[in-house]
PDB file of N, CA and C in Angstrom:
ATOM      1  N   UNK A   1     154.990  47.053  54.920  1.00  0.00           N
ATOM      2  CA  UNK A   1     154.973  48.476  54.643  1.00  0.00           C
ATOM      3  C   UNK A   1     154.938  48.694  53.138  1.00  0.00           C
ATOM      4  N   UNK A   2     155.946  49.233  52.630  1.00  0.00           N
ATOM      5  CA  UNK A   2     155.881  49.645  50.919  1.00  0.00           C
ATOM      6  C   UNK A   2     156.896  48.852  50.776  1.00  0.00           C
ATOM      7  N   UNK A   3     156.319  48.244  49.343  1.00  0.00           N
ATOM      8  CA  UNK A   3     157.257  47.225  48.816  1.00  0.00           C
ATOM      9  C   UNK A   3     157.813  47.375  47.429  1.00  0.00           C
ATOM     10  N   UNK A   4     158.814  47.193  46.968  1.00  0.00           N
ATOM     11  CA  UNK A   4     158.786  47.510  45.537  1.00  0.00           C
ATOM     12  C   UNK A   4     158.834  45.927  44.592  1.00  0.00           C
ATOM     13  N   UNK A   5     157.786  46.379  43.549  1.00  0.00           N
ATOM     14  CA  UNK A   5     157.429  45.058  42.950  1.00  0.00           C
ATOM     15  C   UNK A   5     158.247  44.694  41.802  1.00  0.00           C
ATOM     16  N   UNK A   6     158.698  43.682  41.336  1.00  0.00           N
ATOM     17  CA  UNK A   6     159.496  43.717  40.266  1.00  0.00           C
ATOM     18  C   UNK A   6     159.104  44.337  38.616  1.00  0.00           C
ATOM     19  N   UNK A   7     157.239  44.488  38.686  1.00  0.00           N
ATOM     20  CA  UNK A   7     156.881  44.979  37.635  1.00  0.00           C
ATOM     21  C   UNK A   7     156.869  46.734  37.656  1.00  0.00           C
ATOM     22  N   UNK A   8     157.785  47.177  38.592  1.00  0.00           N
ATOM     23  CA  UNK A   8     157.507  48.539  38.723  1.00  0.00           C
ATOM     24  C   UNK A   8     158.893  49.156  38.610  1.00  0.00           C
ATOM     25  N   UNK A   9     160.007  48.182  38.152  1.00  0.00           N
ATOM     26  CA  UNK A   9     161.338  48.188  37.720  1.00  0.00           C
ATOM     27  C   UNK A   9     161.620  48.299  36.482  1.00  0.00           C
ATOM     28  N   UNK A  10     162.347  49.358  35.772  1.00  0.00           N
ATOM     29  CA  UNK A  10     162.668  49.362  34.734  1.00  0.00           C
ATOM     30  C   UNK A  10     163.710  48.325  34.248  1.00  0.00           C
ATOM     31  N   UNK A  11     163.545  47.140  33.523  1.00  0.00           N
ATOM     32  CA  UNK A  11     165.026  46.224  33.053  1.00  0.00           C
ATOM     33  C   UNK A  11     165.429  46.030  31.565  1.00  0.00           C
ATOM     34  N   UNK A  12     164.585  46.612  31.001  1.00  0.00           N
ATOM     35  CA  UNK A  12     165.112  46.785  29.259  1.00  0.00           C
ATOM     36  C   UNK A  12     165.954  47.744  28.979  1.00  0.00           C
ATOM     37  N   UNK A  13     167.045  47.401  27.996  1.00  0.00           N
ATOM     38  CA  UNK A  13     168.121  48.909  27.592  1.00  0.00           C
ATOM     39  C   UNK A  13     167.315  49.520  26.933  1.00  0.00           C
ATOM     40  N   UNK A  14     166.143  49.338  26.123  1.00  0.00           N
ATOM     41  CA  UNK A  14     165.510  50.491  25.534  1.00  0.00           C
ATOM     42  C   UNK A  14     165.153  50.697  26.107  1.00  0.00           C
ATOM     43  N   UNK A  15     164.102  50.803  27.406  1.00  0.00           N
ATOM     44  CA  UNK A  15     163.666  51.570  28.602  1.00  0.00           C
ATOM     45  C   UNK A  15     164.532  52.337  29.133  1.00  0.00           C
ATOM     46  N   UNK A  16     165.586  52.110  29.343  1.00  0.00           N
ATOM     47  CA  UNK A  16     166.885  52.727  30.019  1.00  0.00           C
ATOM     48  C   UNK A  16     167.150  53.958  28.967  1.00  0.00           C
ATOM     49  N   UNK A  17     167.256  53.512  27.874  1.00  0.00           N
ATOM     50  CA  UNK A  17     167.793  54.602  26.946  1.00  0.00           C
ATOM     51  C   UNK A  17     166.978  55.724  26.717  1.00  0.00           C
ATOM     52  N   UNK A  18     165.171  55.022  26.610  1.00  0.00           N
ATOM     53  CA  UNK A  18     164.415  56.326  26.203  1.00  0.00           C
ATOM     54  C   UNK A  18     164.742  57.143  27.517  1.00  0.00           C
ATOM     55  N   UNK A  19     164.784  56.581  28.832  1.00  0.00           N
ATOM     56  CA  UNK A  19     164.870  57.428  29.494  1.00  0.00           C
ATOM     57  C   UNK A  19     166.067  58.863  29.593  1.00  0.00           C
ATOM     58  N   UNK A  20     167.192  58.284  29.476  1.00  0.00           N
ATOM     59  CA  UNK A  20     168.763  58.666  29.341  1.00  0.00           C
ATOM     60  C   UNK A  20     168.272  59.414  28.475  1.00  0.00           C
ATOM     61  N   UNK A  21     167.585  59.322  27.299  1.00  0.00           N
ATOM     62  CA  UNK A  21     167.656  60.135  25.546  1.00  0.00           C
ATOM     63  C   UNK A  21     166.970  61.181  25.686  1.00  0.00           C
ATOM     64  N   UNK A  22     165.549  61.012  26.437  1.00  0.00           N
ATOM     65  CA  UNK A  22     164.329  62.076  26.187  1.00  0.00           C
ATOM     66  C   UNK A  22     163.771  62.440  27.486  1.00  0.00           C
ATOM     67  N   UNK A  23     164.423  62.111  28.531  1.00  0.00           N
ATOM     68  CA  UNK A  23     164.360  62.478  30.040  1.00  0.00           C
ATOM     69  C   UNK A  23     164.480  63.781  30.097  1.00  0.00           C
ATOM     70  N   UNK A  24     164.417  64.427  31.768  1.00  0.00           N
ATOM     71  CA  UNK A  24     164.960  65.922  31.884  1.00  0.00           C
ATOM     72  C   UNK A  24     166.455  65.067  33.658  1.00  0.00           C
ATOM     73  N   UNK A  25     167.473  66.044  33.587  1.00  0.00           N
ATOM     74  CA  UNK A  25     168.044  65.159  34.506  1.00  0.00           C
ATOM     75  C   UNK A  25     167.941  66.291  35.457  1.00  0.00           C
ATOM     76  N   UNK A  26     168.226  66.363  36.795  1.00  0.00           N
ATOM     77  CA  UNK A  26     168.509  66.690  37.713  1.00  0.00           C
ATOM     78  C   UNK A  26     169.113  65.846  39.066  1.00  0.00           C
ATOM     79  N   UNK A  27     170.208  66.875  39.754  1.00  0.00           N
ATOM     80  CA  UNK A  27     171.788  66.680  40.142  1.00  0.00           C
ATOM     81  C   UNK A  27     172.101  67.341  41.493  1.00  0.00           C
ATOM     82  N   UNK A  28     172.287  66.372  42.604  1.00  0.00           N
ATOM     83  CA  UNK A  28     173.180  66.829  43.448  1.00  0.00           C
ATOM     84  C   UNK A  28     174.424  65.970  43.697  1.00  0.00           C
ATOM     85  N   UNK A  29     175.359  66.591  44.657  1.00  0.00           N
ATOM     86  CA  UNK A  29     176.380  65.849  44.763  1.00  0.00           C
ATOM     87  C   UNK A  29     176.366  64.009  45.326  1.00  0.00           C
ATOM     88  N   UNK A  30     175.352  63.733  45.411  1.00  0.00           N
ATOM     89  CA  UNK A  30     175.299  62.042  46.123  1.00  0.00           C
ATOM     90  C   UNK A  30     174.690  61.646  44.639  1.00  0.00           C
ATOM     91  N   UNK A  31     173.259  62.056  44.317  1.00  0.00           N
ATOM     92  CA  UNK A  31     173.346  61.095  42.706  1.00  0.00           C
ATOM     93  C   UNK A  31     171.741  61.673  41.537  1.00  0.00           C
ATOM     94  N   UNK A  32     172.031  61.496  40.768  1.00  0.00           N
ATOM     95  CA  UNK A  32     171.595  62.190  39.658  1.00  0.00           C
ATOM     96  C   UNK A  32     170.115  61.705  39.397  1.00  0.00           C
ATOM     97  N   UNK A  33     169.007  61.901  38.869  1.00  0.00           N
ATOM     98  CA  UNK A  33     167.887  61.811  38.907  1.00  0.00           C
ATOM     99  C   UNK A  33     167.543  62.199  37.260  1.00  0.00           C
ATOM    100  N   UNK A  34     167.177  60.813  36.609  1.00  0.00           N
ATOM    101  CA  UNK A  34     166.706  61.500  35.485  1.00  0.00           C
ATOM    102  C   UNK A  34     164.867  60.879  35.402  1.00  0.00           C
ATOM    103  N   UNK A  35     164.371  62.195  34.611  1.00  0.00           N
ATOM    104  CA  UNK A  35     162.718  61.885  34.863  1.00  0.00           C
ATOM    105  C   UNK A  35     161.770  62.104  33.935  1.00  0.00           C
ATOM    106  N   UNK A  36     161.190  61.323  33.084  1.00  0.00           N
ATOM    107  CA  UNK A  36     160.368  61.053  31.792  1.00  0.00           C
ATOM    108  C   UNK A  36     158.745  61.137  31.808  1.00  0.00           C
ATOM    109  N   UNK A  37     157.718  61.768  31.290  1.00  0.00           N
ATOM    110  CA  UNK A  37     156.500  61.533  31.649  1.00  0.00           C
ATOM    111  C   UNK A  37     155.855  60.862  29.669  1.00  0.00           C
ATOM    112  N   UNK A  38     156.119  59.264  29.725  1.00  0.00           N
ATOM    113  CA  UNK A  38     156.442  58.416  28.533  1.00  0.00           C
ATOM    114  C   UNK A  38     155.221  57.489  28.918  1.00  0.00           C
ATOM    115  N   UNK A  39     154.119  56.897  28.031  1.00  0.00           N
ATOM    116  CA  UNK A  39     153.107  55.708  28.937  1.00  0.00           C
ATOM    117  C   UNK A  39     153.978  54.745  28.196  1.00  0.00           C
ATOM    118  N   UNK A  40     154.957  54.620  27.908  1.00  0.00           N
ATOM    119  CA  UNK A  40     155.460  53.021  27.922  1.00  0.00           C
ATOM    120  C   UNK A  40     156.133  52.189  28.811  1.00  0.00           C
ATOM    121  N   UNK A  41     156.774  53.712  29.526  1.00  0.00           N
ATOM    122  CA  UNK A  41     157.435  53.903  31.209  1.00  0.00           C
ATOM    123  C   UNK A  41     157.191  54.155  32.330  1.00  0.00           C
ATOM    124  N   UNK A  42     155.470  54.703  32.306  1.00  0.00           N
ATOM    125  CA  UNK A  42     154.959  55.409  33.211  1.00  0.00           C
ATOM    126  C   UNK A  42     155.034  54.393  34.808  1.00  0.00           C
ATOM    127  N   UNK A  43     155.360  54.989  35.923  1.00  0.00           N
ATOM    128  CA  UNK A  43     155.001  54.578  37.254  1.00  0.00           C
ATOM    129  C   UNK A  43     156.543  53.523  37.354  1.00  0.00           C
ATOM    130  N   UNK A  44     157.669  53.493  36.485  1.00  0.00           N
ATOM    131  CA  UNK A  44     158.404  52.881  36.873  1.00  0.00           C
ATOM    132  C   UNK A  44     159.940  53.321  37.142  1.00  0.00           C
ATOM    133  N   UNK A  45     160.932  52.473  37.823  1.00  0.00           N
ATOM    134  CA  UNK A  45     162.191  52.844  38.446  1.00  0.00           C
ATOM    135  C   UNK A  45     163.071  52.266  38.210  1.00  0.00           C
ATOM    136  N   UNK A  46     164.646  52.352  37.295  1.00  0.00           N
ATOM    137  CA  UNK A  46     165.752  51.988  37.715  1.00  0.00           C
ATOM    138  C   UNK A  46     166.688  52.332  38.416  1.00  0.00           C
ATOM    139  N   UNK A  47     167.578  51.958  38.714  1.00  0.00           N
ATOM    140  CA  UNK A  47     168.899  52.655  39.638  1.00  0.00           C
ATOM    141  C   UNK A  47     169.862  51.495  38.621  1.00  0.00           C
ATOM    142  N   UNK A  48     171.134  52.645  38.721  1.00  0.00           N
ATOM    143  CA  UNK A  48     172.015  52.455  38.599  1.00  0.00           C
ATOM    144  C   UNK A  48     173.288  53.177  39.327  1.00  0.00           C
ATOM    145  N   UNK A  49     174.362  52.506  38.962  1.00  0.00           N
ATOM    146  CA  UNK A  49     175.849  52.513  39.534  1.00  0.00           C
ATOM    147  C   UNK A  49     176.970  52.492  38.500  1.00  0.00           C
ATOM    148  N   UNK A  50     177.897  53.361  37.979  1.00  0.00           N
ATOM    149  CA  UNK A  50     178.549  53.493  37.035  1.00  0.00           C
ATOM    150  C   UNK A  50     180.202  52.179  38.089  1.00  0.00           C
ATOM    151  N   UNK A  51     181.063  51.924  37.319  1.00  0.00           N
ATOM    152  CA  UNK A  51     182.042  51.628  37.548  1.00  0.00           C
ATOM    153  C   UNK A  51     183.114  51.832  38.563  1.00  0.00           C
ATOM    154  N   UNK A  52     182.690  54.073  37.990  1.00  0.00           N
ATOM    155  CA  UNK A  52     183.557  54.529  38.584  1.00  0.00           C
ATOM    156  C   UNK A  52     183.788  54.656  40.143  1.00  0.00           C
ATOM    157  N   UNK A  53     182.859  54.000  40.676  1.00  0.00           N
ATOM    158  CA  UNK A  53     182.524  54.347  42.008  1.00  0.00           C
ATOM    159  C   UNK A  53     183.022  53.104  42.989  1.00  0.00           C
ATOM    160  N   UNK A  54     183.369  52.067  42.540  1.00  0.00           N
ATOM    161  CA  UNK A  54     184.490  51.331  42.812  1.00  0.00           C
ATOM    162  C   UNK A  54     184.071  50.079  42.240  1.00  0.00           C
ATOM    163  N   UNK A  55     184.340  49.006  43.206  1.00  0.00           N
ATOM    164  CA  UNK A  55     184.322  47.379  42.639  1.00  0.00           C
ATOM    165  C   UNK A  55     183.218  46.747  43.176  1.00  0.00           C
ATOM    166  N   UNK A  56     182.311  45.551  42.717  1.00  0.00           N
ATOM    167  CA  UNK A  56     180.999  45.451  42.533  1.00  0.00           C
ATOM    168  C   UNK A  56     180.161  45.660  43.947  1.00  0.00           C
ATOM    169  N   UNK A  57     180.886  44.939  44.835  1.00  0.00           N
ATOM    170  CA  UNK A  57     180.364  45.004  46.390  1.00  0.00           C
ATOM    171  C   UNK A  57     180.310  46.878  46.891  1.00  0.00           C
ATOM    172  N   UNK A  58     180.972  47.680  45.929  1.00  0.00           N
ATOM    173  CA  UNK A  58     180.252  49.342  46.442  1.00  0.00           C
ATOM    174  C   UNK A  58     179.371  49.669  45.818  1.00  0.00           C
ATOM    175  N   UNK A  59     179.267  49.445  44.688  1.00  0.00           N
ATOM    176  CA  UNK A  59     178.622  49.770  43.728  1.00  0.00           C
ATOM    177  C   UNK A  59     177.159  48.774  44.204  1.00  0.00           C
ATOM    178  N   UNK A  60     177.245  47.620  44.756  1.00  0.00           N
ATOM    179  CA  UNK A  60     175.711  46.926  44.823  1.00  0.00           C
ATOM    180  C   UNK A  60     175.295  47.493  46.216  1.00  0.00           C
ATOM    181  N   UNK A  61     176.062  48.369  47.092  1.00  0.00           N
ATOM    182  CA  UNK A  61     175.937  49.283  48.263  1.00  0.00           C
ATOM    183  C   UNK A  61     175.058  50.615  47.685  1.00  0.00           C
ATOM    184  N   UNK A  62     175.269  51.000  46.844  1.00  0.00           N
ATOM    185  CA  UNK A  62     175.067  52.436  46.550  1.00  0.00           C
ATOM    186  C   UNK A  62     173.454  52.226  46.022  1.00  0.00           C
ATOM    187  N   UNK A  63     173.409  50.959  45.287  1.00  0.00           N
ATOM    188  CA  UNK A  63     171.924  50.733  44.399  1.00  0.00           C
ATOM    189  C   UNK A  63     171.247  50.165  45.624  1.00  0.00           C
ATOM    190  N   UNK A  64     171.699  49.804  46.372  1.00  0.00           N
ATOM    191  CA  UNK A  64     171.127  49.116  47.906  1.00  0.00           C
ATOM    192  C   UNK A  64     170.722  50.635  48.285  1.00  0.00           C
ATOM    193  N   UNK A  65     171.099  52.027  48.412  1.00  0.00           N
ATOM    194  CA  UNK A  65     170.404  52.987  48.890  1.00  0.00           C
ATOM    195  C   UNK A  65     169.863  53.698  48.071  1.00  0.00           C
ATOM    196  N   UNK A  66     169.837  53.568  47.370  1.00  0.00           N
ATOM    197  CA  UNK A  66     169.119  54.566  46.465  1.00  0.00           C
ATOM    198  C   UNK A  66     167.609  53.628  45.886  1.00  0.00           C
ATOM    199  N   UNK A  67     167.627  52.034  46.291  1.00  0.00           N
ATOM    200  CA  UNK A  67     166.393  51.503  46.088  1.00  0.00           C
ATOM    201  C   UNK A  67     165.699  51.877  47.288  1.00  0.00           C
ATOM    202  N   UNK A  68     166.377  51.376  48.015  1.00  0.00           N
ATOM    203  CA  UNK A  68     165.995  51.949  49.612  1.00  0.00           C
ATOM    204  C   UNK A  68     165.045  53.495  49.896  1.00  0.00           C
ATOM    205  N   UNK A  69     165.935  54.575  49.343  1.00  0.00           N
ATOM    206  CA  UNK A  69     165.600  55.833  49.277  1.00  0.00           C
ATOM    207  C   UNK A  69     164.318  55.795  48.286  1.00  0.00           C
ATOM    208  N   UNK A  70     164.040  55.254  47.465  1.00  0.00           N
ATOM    209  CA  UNK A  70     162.794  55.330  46.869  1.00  0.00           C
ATOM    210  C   UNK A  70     161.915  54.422  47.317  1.00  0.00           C
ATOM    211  N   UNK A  71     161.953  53.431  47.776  1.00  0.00           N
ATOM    212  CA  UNK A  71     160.928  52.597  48.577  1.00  0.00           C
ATOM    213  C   UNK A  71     160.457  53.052  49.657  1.00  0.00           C
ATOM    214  N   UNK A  72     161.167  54.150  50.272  1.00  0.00           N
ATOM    215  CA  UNK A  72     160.647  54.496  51.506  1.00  0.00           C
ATOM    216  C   UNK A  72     159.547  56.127  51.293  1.00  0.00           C
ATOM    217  N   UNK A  73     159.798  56.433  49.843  1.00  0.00           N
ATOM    218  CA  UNK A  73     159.148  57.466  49.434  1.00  0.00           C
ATOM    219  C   UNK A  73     157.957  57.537  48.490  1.00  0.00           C
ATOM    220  N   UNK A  74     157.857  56.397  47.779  1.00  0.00           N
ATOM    221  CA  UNK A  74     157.599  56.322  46.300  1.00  0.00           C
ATOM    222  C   UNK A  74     155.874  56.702  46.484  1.00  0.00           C
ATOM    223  N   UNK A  75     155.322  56.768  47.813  1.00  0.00           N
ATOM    224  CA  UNK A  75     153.997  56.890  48.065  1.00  0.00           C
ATOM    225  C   UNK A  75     153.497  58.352  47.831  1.00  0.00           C
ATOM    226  N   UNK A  76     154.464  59.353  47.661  1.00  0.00           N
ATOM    227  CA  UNK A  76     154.524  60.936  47.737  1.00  0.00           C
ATOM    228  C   UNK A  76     154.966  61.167  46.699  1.00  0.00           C
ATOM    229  N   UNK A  77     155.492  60.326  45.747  1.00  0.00           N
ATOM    230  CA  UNK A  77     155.727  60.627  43.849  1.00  0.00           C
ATOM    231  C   UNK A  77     154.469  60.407  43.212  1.00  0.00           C
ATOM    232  N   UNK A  78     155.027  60.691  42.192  1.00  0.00           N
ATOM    233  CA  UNK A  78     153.578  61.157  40.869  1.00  0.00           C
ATOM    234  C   UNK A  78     153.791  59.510  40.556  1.00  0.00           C
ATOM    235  N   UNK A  79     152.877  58.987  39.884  1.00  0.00           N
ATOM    236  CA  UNK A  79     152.832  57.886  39.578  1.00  0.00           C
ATOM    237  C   UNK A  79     152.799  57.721  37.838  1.00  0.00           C
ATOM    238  N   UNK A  80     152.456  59.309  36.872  1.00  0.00           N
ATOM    239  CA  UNK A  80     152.742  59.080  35.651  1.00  0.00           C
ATOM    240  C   UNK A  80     154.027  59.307  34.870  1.00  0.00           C
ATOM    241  N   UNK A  81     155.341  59.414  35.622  1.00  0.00           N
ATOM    242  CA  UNK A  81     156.110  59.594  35.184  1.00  0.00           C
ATOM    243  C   UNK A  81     157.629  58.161  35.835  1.00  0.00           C
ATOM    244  N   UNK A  82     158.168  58.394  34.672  1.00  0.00           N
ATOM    245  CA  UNK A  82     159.412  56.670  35.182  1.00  0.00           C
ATOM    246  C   UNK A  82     160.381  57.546  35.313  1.00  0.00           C
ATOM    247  N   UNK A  83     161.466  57.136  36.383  1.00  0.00           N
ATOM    248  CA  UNK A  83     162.803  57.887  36.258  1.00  0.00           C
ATOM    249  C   UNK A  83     163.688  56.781  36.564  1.00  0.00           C
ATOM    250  N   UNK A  84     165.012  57.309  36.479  1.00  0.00           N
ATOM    251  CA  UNK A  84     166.023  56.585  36.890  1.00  0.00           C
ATOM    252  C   UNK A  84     166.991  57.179  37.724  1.00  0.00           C
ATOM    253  N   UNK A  85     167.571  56.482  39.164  1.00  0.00           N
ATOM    254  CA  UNK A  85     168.280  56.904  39.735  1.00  0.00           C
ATOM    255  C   UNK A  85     169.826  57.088  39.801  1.00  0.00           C
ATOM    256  N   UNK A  86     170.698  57.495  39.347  1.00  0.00           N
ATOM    257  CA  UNK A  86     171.975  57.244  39.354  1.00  0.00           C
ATOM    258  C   UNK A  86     172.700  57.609  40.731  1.00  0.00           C
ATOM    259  N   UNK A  87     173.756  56.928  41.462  1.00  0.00           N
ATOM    260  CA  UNK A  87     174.390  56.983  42.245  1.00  0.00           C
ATOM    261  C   UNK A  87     175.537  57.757  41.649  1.00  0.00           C
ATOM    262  N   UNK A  88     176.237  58.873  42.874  1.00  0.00           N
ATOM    263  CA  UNK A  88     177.520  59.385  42.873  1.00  0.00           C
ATOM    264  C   UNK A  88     178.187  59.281  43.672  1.00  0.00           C
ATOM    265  N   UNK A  89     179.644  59.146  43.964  1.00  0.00           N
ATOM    266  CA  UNK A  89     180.874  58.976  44.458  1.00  0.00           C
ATOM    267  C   UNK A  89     179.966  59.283  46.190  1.00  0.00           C
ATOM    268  N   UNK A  90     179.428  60.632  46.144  1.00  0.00           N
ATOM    269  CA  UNK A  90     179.427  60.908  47.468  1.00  0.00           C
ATOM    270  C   UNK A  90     178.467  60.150  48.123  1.00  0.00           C
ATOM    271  N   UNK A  91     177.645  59.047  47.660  1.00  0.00           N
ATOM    272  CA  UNK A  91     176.817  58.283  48.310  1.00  0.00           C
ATOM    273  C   UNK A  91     177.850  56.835  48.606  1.00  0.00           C
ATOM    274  N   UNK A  92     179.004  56.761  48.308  1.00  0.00           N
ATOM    275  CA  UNK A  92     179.567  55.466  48.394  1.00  0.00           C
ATOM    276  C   UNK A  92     180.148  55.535  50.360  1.00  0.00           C
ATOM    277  N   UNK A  93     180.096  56.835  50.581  1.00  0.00           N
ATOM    278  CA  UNK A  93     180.585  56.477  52.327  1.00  0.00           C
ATOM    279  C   UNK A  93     179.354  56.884  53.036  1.00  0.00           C
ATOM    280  N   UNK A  94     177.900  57.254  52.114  1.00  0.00           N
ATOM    281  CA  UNK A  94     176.894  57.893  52.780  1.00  0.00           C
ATOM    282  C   UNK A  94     175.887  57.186  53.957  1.00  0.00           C
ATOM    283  N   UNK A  95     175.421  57.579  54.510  1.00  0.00           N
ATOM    284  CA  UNK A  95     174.230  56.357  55.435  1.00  0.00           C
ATOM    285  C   UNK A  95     173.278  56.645  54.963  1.00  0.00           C
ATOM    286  N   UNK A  96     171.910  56.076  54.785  1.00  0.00           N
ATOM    287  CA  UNK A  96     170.751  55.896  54.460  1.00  0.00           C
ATOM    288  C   UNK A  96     170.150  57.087  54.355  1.00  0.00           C
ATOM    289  N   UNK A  97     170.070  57.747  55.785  1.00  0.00           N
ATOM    290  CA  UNK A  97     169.259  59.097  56.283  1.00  0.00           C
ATOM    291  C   UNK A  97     169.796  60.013  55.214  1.00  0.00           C
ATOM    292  N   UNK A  98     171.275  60.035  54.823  1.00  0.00           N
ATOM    293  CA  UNK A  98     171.758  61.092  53.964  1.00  0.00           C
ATOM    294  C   UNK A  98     171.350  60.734  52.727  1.00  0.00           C
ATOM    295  N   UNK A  99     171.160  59.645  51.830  1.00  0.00           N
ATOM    296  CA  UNK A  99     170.601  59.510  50.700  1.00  0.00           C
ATOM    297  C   UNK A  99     169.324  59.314  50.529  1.00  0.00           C
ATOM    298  N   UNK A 100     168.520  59.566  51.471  1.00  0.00           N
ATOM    299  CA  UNK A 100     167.034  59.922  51.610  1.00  0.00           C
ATOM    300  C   UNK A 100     166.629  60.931  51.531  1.00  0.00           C
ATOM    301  N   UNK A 101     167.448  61.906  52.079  1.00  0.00           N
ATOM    302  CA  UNK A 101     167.153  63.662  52.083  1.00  0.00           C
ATOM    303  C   UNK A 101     168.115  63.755  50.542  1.00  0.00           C
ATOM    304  N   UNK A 102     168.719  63.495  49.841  1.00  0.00           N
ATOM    305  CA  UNK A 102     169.614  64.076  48.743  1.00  0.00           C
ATOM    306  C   UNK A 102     168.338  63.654  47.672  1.00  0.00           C
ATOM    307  N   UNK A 103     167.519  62.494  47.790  1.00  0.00           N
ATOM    308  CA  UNK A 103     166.791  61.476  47.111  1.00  0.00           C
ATOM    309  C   UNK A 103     165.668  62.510  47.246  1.00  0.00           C
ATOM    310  N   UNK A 104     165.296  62.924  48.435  1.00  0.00           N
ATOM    311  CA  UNK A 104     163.775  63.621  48.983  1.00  0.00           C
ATOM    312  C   UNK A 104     164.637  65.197  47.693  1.00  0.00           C
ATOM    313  N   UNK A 105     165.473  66.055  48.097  1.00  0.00           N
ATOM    314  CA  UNK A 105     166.041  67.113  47.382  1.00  0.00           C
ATOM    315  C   UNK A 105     165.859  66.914  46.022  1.00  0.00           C
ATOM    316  N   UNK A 106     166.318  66.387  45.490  1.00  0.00           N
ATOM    317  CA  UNK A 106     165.984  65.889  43.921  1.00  0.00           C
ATOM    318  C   UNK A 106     164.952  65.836  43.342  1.00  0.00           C
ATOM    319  N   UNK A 107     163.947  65.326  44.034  1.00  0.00           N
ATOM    320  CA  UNK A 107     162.172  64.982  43.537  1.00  0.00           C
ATOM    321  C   UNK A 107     161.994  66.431  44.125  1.00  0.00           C
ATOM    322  N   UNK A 108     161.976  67.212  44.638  1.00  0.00           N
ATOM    323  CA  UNK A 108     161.669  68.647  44.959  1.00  0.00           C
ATOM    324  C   UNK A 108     162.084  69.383  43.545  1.00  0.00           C
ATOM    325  N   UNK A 109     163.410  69.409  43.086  1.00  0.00           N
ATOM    326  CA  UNK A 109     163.362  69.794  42.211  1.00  0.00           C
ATOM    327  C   UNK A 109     163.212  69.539  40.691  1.00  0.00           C
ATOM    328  N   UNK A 110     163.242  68.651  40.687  1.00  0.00           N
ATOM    329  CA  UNK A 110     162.271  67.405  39.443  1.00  0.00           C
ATOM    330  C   UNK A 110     160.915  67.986  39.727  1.00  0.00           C
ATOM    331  N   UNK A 111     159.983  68.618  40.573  1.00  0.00           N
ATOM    332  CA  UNK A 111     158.583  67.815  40.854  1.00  0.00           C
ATOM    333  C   UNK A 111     157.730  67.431  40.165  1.00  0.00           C
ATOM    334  N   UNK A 112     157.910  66.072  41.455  1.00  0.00           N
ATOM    335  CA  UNK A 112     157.968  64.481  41.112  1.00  0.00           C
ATOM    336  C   UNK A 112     156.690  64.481  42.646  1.00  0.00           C
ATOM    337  N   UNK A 113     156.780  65.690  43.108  1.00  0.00           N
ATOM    338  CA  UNK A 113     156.431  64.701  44.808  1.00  0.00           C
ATOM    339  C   UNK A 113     154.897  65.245  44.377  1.00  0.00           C
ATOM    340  N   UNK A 114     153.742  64.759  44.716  1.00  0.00           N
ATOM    341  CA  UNK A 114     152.522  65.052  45.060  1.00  0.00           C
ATOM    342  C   UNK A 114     152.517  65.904  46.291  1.00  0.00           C
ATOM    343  N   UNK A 115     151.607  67.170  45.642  1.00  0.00           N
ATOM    344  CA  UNK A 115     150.891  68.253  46.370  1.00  0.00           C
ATOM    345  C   UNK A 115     150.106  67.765  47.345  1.00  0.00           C
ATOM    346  N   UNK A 116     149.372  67.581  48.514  1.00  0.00           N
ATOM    347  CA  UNK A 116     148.184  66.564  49.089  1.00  0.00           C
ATOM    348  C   UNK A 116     147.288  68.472  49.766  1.00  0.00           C
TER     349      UNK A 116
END
């Protein structure tokens, strides 16, 4: 089906940062969405997991759905813009289906999703 490739991953802190620095963010209560239209970044994705959300095995749960939530979408996003996903507290007891629609909510209001 859709796969996500490792060259379509953001893994540099300066990638991370331009994004964080010169992004636009948008926010619901499961996890934060920030979104850049940069060609040094273009067409790519990180996720992250802050600390606060517990100890490493929740925290590698939360980036487990929120990669998830974009792999199962990424065919209906714009392809010239990179974002990054952040996880929140309320995705740490969430199931899939719920961080797919919070994930789908977000790119609605980012838009991020292609018109067809």
């Amino acid at each position: 089906m859709f796969e996500l490739k490792r060259s379509e991953i953001l893994k540099s802190k300066q990638d991370f940062n331009l994004v964080y620095k010169c992004g636009r963010s948008y926010a619901n209560n499961a996890m934060v969405i920030y979104v850049i239209d940069d060609e040094r970044v273009n067409g790519k994705v990180g996720f992250a997991a802050g600390k606060k959300l517990g100890c490493a095995v929740v925290r590698n749960r939360v980036k487990r759905l929120l990669r998830e939530s974009y792999r199962l979408n990424k065919n209906i996003l714009r392809k010239d813009r990179a974002i990054i996903l952040v996880g929140r507290k309320a995705l740490v007891d969430a199931k899939c289906d719920a961080a797919q629609k919070a994930f789908l909510n977000l790119c609605g209001k980012a838009k991020i999703i292609v018109e067809e």
